[in-house]
N, C-alpha and C. Protein backbone atom coordinates (compact mmCIF):
# COMPACT_ATOMS: atom_id res chain seq x y z
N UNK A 1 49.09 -93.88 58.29
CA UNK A 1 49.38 -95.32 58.44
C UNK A 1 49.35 -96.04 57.09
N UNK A 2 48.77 -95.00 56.14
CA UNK A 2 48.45 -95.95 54.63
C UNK A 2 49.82 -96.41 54.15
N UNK A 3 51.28 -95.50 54.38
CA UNK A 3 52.44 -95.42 54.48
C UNK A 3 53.29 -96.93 54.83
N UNK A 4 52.95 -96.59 56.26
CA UNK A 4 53.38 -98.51 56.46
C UNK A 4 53.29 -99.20 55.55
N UNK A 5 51.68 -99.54 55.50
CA UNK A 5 51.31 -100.59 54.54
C UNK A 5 52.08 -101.12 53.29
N UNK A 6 51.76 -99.64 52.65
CA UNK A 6 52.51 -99.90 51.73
C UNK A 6 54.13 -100.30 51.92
N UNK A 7 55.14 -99.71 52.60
CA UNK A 7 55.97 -101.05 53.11
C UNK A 7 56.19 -101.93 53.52
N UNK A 8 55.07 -102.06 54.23
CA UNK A 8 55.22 -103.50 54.54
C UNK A 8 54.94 -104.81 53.19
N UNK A 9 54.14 -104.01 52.55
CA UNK A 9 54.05 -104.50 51.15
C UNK A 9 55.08 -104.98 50.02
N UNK A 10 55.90 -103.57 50.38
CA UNK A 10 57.15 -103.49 49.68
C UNK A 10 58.08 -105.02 50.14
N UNK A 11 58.30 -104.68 51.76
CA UNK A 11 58.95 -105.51 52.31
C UNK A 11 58.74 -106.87 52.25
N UNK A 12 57.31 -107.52 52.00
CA UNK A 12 57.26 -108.59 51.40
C UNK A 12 57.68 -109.16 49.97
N UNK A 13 57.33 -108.75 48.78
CA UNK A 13 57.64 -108.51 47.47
C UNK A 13 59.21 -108.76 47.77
N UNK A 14 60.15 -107.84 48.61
CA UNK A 14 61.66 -107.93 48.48
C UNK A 14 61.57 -109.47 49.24
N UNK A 15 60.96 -109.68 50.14
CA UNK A 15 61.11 -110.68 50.78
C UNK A 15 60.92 -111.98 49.80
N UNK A 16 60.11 -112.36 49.17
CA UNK A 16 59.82 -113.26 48.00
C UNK A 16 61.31 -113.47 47.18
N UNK A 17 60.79 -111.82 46.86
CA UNK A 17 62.34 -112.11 45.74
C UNK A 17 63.71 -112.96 46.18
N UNK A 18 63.98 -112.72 47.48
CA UNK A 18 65.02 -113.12 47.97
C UNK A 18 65.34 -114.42 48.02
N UNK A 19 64.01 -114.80 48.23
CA UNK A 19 63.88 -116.12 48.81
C UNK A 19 63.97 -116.99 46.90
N UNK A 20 63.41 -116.45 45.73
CA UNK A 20 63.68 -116.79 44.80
C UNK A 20 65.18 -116.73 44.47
N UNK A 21 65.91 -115.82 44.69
CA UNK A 21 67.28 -115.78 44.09
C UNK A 21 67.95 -116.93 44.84
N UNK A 22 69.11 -116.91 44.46
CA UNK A 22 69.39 -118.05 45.01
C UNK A 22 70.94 -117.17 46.00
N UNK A 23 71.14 -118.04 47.10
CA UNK A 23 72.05 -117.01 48.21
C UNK A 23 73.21 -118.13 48.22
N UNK A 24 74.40 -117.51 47.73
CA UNK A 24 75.59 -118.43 48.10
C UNK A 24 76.07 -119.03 49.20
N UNK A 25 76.23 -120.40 48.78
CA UNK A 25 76.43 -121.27 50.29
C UNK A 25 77.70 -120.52 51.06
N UNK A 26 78.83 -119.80 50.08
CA UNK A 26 79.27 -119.20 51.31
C UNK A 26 78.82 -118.05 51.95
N UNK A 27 78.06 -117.84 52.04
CA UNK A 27 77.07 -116.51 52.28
C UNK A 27 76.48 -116.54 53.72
N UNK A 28 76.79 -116.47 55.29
CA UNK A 28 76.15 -116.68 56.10
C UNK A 28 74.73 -116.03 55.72
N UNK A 29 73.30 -117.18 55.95
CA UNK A 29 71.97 -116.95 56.09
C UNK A 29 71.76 -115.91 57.27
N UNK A 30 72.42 -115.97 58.38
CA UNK A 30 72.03 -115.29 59.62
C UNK A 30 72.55 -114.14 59.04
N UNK A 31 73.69 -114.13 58.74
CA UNK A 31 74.31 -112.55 58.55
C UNK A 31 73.31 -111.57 57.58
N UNK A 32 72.91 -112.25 56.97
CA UNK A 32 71.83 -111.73 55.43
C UNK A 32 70.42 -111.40 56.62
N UNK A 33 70.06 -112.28 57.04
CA UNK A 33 69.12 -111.81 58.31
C UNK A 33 69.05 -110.55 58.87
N UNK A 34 70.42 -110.25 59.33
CA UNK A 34 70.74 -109.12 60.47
C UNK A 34 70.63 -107.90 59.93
N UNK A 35 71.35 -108.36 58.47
CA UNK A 35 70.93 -107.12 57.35
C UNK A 35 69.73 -106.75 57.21
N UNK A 36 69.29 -107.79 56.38
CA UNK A 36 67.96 -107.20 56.35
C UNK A 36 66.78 -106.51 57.50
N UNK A 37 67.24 -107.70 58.53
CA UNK A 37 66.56 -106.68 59.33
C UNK A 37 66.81 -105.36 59.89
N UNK A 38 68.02 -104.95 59.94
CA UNK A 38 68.64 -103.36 59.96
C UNK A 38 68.05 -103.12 58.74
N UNK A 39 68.07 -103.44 57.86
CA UNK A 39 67.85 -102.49 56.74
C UNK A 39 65.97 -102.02 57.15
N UNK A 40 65.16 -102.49 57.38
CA UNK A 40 63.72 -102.54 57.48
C UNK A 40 63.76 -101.95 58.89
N UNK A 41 64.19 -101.98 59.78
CA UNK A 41 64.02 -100.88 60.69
C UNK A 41 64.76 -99.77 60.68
N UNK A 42 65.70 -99.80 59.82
CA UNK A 42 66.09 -98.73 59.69
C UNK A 42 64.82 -97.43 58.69
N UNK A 43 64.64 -98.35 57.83
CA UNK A 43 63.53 -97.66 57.03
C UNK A 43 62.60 -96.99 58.02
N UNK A 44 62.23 -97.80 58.87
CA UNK A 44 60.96 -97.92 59.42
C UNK A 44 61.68 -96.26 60.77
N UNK A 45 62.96 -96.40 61.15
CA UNK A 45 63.39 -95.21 61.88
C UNK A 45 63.35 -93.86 60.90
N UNK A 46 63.61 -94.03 59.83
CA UNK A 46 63.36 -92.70 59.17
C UNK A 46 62.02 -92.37 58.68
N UNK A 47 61.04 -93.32 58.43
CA UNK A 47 59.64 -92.85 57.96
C UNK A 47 59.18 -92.45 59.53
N UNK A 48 59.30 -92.68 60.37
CA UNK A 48 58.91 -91.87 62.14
C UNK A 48 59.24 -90.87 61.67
N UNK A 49 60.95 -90.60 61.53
CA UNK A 49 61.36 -89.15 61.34
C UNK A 49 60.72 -88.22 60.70
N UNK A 50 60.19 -88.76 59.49
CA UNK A 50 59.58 -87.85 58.48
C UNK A 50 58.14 -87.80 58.94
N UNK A 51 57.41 -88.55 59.64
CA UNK A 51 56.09 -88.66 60.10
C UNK A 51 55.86 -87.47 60.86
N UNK A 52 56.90 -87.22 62.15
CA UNK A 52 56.89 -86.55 63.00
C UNK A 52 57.11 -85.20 62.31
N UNK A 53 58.05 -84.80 61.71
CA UNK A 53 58.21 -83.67 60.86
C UNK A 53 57.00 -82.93 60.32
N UNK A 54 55.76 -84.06 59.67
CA UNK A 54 54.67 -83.70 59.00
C UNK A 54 55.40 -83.63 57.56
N UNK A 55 56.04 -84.60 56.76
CA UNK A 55 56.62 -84.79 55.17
C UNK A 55 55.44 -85.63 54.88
N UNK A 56 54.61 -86.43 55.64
CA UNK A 56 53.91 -86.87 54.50
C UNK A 56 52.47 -86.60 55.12
């Protein structure tokens, strides 16, 4: 579980950053949302994978 953490760690830090950069007004906010959140469960579907395997 020390694993998570540390992404979820990660995932904040990116989260900050984001919120510092600046996101083009033509840029749907929601769409950047949907991403990101696929992107973080997606992570989160392959560290299972590798959990279950016994990789870490």
């Amino acid at each position: 579980m020390r694993i998570l953490k540390q992404l979820m760690k990660k995932m904040r830090i990116l989260k900050q950053l984001s919120k510092k950069m600046r996101i083009p007004k033509q840029f749907p906010k929601r769409r950047l949302l949907k991403i990101e959140n696929g992107g973080i469960s997606f992570l989160l579907h392959l560290m299972l994978i590798n959990y279950r395997r016994g990789n870490f």
